[in-house]
C-alpha atoms as a PDB file:
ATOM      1  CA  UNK A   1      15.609   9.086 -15.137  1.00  0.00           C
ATOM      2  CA  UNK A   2      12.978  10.298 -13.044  1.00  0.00           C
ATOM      3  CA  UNK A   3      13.058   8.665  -9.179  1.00  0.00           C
ATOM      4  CA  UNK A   4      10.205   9.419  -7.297  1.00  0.00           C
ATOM      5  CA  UNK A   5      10.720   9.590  -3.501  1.00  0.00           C
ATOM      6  CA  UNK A   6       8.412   9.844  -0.683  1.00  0.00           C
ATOM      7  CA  UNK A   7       7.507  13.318   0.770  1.00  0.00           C
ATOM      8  CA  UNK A   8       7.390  12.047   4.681  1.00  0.00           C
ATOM      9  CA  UNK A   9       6.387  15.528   6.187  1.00  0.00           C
ATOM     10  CA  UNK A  10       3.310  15.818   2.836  1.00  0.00           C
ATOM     11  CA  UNK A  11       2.732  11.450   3.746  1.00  0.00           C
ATOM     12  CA  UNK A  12       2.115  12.738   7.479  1.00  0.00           C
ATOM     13  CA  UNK A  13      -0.176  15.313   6.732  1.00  0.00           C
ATOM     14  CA  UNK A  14      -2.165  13.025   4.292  1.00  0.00           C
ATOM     15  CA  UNK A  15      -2.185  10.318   7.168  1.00  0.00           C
ATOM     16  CA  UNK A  16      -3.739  13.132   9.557  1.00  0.00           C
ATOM     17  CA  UNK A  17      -6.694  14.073   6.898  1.00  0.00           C
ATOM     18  CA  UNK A  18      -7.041  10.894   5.993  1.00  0.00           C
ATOM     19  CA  UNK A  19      -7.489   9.078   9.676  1.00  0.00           C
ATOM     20  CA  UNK A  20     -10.026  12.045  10.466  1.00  0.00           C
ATOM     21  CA  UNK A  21     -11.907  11.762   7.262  1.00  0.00           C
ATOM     22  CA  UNK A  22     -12.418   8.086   8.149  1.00  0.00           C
ATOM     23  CA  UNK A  23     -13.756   9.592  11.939  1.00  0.00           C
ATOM     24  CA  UNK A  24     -10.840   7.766  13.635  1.00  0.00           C
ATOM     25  CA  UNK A  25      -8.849   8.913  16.207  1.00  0.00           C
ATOM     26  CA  UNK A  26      -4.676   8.217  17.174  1.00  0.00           C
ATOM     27  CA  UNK A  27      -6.259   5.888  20.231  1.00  0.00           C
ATOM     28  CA  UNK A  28      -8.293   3.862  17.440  1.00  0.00           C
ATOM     29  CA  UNK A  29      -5.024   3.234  15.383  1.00  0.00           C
ATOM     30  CA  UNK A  30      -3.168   2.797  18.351  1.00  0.00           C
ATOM     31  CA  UNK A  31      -5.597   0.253  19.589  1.00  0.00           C
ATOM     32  CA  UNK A  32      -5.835  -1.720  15.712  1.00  0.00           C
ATOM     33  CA  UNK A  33      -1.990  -2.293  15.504  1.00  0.00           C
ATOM     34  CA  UNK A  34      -1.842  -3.396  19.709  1.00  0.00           C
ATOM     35  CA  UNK A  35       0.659  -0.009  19.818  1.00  0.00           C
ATOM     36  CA  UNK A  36       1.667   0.097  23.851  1.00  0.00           C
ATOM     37  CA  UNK A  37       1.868   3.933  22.789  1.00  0.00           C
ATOM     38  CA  UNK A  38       0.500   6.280  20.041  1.00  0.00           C
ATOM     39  CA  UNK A  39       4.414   7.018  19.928  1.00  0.00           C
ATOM     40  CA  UNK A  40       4.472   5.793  16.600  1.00  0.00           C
ATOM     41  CA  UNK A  41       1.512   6.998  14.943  1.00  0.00           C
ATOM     42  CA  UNK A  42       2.296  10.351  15.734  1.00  0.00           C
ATOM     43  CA  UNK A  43       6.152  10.123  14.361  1.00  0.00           C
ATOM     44  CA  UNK A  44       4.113   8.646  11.050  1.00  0.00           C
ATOM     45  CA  UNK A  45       2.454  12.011  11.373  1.00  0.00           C
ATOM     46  CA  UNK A  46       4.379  14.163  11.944  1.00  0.00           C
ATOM     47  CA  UNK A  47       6.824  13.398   9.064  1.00  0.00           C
ATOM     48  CA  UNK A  48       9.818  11.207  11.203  1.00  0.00           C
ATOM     49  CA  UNK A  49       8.928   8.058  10.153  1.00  0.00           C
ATOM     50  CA  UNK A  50       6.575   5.801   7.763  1.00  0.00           C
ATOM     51  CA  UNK A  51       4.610   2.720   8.917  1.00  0.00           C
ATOM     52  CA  UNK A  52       6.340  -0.174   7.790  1.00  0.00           C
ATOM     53  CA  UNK A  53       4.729  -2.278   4.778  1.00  0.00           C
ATOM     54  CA  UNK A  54       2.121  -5.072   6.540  1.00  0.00           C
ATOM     55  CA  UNK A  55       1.526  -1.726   8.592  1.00  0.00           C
ATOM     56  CA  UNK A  56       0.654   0.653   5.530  1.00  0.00           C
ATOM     57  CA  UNK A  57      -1.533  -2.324   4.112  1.00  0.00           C
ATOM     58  CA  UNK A  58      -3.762  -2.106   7.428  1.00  0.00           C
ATOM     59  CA  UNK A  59      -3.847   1.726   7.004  1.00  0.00           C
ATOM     60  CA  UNK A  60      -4.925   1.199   3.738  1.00  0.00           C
ATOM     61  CA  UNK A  61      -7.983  -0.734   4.838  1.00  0.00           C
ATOM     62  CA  UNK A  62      -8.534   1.233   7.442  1.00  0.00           C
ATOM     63  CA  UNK A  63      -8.856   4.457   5.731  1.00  0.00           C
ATOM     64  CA  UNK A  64     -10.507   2.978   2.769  1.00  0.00           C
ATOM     65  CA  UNK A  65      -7.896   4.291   0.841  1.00  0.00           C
ATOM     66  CA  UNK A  66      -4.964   2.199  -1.591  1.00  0.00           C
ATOM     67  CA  UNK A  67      -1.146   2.715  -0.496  1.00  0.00           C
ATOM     68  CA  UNK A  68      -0.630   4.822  -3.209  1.00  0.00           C
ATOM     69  CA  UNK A  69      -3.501   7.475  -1.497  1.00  0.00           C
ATOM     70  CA  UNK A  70      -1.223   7.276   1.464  1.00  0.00           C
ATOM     71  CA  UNK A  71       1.941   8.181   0.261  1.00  0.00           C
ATOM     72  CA  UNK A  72       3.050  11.623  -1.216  1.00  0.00           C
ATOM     73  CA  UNK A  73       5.493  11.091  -3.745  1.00  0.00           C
ATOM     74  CA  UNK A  74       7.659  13.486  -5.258  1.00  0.00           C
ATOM     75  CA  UNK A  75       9.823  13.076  -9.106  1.00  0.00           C
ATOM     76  CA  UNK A  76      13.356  13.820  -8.404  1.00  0.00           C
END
């Protein structure tokens, strides 16, 4: 059976092109999700974590972009 799994360093990259694409900066995102620090945007990335789901929806929107435009997968 084929498993896909999520590619986090590929997802981070994707999250970088995407946010500038939609002209927003780590202080916008920061600011949207109330972040006391950009801390966590820049772990999503950088590849050392993943927003969590209600956070990935919000990205979604964001960006103009689904979940699935977000997230690199890759078939096991």
């Amino acid at each position: 059976m084929n498993i896909p799994t999520i590619d986090l360093a590929q997802t981070g990259a994707n999250i970088v092109t995407l946010r500038k694409a939609a002209g927003l900066s780590v202080h916008d995102l920061q600011m949207v999700f109330g972040f006391n620090s950009p801390q966590a945007i820049y772990k999503w990335q950088n590849g050392t974590a993943l927003p969590t789901v209600d956070n990935l929806i919000v990205l979604a929107a964001l960006l103009h972009v689904r979940i699935d435009d977000i997230l690199v997968t890759t078939v096991a």
